[in-house]
PDB file of N, CA and C in Angstrom:
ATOM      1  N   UNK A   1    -137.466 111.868 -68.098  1.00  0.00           N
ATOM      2  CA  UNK A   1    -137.753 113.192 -67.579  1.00  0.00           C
ATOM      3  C   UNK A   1    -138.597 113.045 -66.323  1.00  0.00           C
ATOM      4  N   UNK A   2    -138.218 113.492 -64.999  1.00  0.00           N
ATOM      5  CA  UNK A   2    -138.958 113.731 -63.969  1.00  0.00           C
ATOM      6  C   UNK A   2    -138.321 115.128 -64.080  1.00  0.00           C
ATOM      7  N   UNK A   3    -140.421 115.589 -62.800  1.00  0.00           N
ATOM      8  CA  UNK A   3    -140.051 116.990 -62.468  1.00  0.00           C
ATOM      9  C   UNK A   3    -141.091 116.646 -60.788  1.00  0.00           C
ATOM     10  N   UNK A   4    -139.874 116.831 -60.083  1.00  0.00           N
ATOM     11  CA  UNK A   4    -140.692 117.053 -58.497  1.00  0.00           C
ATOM     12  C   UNK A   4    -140.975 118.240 -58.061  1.00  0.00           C
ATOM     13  N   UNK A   5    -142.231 118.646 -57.678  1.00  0.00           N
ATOM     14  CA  UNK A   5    -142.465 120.145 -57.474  1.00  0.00           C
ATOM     15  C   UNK A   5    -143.456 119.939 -55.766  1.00  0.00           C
ATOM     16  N   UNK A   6    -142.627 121.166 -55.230  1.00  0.00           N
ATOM     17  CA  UNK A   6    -142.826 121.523 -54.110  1.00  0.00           C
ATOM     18  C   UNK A   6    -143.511 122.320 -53.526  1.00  0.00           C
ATOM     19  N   UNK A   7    -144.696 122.772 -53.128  1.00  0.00           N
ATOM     20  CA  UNK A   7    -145.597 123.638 -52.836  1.00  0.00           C
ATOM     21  C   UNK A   7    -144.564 124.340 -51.425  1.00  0.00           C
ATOM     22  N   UNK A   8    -143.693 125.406 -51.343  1.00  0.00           N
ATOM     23  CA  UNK A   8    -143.270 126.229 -50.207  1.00  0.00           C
ATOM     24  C   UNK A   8    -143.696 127.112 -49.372  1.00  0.00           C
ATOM     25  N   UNK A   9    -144.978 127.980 -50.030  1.00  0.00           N
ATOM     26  CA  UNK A   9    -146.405 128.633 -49.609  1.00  0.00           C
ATOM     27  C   UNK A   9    -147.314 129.222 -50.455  1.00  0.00           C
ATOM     28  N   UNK A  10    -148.523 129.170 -49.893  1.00  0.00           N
ATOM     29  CA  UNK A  10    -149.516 129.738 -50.456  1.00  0.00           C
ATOM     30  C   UNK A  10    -150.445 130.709 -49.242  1.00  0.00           C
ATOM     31  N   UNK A  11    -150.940 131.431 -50.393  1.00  0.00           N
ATOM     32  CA  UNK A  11    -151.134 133.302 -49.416  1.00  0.00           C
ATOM     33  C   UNK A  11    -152.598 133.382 -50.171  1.00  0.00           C
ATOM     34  N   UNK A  12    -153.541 133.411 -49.642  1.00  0.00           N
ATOM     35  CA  UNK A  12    -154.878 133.875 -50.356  1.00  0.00           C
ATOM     36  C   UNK A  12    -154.662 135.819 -50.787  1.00  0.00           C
ATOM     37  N   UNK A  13    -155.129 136.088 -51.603  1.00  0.00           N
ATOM     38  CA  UNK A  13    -155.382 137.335 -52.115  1.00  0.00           C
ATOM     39  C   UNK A  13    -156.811 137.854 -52.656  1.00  0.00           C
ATOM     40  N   UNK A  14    -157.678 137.874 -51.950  1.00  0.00           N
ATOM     41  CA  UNK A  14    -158.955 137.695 -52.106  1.00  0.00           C
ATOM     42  C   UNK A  14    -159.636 136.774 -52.664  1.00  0.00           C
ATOM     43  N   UNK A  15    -160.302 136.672 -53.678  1.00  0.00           N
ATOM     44  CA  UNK A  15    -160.477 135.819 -54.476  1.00  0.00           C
ATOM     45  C   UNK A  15    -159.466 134.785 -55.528  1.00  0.00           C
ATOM     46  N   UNK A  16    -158.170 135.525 -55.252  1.00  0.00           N
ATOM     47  CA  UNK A  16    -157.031 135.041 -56.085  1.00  0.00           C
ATOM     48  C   UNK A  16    -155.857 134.096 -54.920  1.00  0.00           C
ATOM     49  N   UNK A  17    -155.212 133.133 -55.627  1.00  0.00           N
ATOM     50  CA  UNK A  17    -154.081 132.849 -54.853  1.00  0.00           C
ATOM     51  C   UNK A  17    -152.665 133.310 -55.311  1.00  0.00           C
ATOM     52  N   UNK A  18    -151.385 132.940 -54.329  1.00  0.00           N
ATOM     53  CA  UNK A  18    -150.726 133.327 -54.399  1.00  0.00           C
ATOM     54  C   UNK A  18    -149.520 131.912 -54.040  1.00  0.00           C
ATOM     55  N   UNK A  19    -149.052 131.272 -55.185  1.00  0.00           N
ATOM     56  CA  UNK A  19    -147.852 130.296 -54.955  1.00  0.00           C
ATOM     57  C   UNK A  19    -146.907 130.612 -54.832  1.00  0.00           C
ATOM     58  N   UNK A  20    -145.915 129.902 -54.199  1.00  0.00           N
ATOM     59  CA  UNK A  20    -144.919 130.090 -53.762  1.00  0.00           C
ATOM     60  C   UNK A  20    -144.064 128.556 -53.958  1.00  0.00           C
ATOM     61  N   UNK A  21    -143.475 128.455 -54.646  1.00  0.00           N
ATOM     62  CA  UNK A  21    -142.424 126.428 -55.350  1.00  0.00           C
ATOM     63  C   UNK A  21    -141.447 126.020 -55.476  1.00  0.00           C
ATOM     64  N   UNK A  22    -141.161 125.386 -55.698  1.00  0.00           N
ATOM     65  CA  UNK A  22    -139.903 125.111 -56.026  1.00  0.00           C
ATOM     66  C   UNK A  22    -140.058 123.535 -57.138  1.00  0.00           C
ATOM     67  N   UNK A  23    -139.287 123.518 -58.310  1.00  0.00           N
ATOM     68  CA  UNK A  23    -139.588 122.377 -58.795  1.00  0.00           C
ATOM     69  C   UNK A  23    -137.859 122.302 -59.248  1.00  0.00           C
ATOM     70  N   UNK A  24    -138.336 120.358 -59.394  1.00  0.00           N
ATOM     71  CA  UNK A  24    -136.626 120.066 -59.500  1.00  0.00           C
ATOM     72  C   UNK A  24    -136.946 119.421 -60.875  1.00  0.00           C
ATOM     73  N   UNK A  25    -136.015 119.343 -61.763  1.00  0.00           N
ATOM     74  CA  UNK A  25    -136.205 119.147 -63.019  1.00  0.00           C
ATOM     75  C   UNK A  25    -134.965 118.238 -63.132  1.00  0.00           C
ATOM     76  N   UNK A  26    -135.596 116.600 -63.409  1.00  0.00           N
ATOM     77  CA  UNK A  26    -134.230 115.669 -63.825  1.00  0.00           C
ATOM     78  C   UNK A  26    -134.227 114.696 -64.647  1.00  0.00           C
ATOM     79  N   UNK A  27    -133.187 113.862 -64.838  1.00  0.00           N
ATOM     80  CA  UNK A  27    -133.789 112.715 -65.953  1.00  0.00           C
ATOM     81  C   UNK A  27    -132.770 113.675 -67.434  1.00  0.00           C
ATOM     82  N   UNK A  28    -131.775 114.220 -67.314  1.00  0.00           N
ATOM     83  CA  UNK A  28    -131.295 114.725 -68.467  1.00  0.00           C
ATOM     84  C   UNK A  28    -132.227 115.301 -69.517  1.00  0.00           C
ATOM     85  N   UNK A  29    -133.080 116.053 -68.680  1.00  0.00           N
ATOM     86  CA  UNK A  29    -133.887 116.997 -69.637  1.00  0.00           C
ATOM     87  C   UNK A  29    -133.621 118.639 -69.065  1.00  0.00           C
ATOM     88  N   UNK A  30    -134.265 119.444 -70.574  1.00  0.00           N
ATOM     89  CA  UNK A  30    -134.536 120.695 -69.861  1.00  0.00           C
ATOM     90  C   UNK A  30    -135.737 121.189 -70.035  1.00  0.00           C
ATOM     91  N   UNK A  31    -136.823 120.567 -70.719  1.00  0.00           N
ATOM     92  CA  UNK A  31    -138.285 120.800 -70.754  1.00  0.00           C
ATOM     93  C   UNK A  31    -139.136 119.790 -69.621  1.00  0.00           C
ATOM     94  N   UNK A  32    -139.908 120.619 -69.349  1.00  0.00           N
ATOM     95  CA  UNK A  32    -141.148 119.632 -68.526  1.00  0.00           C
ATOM     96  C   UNK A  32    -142.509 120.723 -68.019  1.00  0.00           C
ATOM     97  N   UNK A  33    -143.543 119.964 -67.416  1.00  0.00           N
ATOM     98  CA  UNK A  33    -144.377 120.698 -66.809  1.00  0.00           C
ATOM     99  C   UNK A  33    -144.259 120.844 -65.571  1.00  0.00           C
ATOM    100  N   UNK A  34    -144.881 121.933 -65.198  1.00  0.00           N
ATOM    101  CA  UNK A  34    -144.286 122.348 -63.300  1.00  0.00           C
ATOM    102  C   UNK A  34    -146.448 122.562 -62.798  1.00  0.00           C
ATOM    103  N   UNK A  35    -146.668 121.433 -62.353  1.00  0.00           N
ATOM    104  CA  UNK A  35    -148.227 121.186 -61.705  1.00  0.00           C
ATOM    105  C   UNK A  35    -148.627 122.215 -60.541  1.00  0.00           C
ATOM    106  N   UNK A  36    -149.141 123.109 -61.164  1.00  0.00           N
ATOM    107  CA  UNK A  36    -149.776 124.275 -59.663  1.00  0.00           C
ATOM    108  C   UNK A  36    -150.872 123.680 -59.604  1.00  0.00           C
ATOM    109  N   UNK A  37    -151.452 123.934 -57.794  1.00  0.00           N
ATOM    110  CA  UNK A  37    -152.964 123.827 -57.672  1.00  0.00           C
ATOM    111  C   UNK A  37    -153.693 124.232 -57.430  1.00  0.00           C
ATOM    112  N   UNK A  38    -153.506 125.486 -58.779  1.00  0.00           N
ATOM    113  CA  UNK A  38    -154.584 126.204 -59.193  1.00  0.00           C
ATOM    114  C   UNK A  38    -155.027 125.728 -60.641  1.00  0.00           C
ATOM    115  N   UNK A  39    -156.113 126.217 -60.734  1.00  0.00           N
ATOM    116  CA  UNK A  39    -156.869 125.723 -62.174  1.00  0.00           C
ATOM    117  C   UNK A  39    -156.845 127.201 -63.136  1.00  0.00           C
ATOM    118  N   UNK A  40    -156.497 128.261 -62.959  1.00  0.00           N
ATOM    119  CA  UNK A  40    -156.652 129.418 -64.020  1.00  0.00           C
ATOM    120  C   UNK A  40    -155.815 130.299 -63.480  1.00  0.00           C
ATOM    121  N   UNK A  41    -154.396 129.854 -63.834  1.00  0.00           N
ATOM    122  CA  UNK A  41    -153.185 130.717 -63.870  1.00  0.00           C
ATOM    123  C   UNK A  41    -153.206 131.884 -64.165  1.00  0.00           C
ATOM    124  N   UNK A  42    -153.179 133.143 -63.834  1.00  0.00           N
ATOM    125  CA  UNK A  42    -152.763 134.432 -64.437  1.00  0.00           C
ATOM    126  C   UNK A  42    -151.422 134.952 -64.282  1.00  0.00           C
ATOM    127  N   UNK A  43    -150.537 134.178 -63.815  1.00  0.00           N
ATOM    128  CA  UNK A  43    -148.930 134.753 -64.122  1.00  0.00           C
ATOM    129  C   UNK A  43    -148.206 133.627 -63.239  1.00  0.00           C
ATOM    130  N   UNK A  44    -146.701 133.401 -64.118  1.00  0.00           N
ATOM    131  CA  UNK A  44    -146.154 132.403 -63.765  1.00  0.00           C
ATOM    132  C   UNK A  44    -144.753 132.579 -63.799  1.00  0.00           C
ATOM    133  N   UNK A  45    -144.111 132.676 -62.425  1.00  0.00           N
ATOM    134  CA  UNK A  45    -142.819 134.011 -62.568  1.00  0.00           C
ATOM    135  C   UNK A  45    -141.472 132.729 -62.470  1.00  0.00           C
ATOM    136  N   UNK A  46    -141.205 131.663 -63.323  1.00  0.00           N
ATOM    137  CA  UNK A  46    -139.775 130.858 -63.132  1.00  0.00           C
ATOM    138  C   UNK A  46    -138.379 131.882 -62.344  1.00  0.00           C
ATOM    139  N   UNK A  47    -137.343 131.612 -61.411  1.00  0.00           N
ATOM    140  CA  UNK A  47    -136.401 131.727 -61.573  1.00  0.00           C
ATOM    141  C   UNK A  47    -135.595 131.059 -60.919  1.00  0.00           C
ATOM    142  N   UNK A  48    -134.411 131.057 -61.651  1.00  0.00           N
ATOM    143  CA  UNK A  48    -133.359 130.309 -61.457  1.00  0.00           C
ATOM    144  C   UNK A  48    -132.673 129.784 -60.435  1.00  0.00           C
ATOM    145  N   UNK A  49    -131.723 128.947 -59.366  1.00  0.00           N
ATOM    146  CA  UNK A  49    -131.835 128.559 -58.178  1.00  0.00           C
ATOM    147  C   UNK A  49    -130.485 129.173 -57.816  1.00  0.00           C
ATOM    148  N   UNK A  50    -129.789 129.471 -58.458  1.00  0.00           N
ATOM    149  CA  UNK A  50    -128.386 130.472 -58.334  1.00  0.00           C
ATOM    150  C   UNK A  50    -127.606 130.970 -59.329  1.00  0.00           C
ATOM    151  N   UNK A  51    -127.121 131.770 -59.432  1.00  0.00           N
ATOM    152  CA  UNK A  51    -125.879 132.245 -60.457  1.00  0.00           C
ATOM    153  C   UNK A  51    -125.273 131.780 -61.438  1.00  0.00           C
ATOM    154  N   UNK A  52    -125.148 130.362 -60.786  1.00  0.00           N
ATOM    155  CA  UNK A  52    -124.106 129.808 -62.147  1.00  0.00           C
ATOM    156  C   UNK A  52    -125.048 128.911 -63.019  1.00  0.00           C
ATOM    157  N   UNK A  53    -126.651 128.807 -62.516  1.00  0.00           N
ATOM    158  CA  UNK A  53    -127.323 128.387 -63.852  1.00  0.00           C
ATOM    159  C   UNK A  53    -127.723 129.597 -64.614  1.00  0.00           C
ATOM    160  N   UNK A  54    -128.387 128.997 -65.687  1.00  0.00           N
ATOM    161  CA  UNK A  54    -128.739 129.847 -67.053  1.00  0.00           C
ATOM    162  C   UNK A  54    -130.050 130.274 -66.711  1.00  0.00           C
ATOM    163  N   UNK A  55    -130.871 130.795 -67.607  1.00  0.00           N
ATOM    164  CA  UNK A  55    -132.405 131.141 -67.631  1.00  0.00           C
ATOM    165  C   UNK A  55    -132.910 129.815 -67.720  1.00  0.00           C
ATOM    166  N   UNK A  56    -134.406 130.364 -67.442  1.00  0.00           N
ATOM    167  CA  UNK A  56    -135.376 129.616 -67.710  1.00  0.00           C
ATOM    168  C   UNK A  56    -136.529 130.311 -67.939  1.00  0.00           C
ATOM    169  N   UNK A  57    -137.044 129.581 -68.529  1.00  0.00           N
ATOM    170  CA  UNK A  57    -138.836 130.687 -69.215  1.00  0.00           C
ATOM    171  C   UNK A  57    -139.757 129.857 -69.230  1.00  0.00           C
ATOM    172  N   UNK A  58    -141.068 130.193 -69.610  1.00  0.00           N
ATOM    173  CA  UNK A  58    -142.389 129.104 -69.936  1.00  0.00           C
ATOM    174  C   UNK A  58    -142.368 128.910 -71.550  1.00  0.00           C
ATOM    175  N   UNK A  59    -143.428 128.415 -71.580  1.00  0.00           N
ATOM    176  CA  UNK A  59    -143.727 128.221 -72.981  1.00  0.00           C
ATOM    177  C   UNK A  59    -144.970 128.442 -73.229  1.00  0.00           C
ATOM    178  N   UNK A  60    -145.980 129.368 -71.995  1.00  0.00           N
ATOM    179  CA  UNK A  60    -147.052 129.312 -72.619  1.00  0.00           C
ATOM    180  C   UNK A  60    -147.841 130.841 -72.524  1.00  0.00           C
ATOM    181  N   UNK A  61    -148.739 130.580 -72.790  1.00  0.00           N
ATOM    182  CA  UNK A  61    -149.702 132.513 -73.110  1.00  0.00           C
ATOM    183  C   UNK A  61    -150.777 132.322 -72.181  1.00  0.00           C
ATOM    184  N   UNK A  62    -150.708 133.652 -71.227  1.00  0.00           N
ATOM    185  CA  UNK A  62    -151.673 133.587 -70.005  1.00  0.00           C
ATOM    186  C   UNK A  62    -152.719 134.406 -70.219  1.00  0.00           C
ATOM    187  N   UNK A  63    -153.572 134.547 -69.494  1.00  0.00           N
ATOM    188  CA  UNK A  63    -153.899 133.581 -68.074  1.00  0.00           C
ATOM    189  C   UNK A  63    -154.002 132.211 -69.310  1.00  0.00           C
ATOM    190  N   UNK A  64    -153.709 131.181 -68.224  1.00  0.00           N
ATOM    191  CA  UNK A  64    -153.514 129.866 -68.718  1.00  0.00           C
ATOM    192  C   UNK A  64    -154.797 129.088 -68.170  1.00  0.00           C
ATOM    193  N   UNK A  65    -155.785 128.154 -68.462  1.00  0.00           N
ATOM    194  CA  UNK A  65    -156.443 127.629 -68.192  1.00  0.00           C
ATOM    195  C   UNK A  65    -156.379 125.869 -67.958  1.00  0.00           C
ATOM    196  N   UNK A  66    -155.383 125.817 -67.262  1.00  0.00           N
ATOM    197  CA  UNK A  66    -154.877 124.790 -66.818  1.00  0.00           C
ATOM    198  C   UNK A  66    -154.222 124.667 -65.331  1.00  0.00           C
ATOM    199  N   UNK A  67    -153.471 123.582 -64.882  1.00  0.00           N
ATOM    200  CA  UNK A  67    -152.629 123.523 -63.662  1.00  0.00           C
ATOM    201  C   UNK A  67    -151.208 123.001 -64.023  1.00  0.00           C
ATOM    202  N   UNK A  68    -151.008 122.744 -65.814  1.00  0.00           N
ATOM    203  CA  UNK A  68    -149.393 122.247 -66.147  1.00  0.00           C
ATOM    204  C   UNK A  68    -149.086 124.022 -66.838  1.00  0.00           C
ATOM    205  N   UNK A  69    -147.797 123.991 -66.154  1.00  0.00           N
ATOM    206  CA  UNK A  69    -147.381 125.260 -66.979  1.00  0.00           C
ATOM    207  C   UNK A  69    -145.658 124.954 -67.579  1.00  0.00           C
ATOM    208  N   UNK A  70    -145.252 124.543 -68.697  1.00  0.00           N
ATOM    209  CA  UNK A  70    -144.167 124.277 -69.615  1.00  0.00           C
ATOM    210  C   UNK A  70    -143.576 125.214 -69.072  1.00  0.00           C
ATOM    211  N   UNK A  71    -142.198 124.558 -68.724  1.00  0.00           N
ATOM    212  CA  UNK A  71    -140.641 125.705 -68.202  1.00  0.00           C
ATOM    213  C   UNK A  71    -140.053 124.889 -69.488  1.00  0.00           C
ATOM    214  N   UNK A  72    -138.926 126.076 -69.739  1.00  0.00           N
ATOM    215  CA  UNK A  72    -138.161 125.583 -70.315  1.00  0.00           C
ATOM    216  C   UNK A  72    -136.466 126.241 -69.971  1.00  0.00           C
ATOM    217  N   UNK A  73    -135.454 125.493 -69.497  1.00  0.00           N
ATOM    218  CA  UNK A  73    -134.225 125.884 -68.835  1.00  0.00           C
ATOM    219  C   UNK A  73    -133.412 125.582 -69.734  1.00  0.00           C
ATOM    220  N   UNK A  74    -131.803 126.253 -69.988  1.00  0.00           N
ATOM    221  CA  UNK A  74    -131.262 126.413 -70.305  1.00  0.00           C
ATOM    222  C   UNK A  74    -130.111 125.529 -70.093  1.00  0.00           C
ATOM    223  N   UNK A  75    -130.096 124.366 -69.806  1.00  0.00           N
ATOM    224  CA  UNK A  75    -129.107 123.278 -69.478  1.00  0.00           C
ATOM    225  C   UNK A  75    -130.210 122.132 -68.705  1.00  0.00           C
ATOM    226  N   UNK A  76    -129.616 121.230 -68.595  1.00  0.00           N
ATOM    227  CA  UNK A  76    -130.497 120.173 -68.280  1.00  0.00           C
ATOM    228  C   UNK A  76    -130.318 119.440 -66.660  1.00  0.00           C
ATOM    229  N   UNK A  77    -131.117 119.299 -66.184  1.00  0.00           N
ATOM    230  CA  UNK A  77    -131.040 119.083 -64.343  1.00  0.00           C
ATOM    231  C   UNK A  77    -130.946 119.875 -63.582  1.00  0.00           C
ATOM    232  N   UNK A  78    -131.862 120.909 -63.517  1.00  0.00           N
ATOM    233  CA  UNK A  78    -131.761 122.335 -62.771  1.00  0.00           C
ATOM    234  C   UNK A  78    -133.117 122.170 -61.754  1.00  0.00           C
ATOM    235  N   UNK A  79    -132.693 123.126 -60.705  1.00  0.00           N
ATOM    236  CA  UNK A  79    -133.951 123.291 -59.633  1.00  0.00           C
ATOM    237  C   UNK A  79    -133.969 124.817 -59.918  1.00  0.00           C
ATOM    238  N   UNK A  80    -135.619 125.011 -59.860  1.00  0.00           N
ATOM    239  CA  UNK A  80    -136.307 126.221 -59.798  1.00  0.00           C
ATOM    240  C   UNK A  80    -137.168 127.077 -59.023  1.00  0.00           C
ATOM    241  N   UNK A  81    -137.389 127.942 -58.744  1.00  0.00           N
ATOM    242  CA  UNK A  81    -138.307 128.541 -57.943  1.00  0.00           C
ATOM    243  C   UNK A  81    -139.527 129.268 -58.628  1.00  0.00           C
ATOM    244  N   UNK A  82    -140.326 129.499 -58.563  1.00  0.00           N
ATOM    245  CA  UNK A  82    -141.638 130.072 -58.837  1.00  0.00           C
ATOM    246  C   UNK A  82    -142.367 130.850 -58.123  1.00  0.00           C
ATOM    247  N   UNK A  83    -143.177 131.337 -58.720  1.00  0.00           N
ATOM    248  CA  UNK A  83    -144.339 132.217 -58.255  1.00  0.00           C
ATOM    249  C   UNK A  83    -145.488 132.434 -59.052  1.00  0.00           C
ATOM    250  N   UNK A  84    -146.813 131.641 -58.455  1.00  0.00           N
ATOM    251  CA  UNK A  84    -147.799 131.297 -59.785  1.00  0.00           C
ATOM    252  C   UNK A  84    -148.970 132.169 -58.709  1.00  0.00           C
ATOM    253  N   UNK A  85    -149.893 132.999 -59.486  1.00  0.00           N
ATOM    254  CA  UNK A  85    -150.789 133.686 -59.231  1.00  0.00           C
ATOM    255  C   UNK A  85    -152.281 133.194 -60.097  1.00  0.00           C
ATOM    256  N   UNK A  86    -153.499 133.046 -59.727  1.00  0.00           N
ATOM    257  CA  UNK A  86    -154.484 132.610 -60.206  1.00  0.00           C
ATOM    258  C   UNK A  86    -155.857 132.238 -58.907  1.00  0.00           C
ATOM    259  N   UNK A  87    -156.680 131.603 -59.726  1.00  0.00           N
ATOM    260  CA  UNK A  87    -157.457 131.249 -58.956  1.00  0.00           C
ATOM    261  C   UNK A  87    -158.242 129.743 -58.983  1.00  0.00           C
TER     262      UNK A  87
END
C-alpha cells in the first residue's frame, strides 16, 4: 500500500486553514491514510477523480485530532481530491 498526497493549495481563513489535495492511492489497496498539515482537522471532504470511479469516504469522527485521516474507496488504485479544513 502506498498513498502519495499532494498539497494543490492552501488559503488561510483566519485562524483556520483551508486544504486543497489530491492523493493517489496504490499498491492494490483501497484503504490508507491521506497526511494533512494540519494538526486539528474539523472537516475532511474526499471526492472522487471522475465518473467511472466509485465513492470514497473516511473512517473517522471529527474534528479529528491528528494529521492521518483514513479514506476508504471503493475499488482499489484510485486518485482523489480533497478538502481538509482545521487549524
Amino acid at each position: 500500500m502506498a498513498i502519495t498526497t499532494t498539497e494543490i493549495s492552501k488559503v488561510s481563513l483566519g485562524n483556520r486553514k483551508m486544504i486543497i489535495g489530491k492523493s493517489v492511492i496504490s499498491g492494490g489497496t483501497d484503504t490508507g491514510d491521506v497526511e494533512v498539515s494540519i494538526k486539528n482537522i474539523e472537516s475532511f471532504t474526499p471526492t472522487i477523480n471522475n465518473a467511472n470511479d466509485l465513492a470514497v469516504s473516511t473512517n473517522e469522527t471529527f474534528p479529528l485530532k491528528d494529521t492521518a485521516v483514513t479514506v476508504i474507496t471503493e475499488g482499489n488504485d484510485r486518485t482523489i481530491y480533497w478538502t481538509a479544513i482545521g487549524y
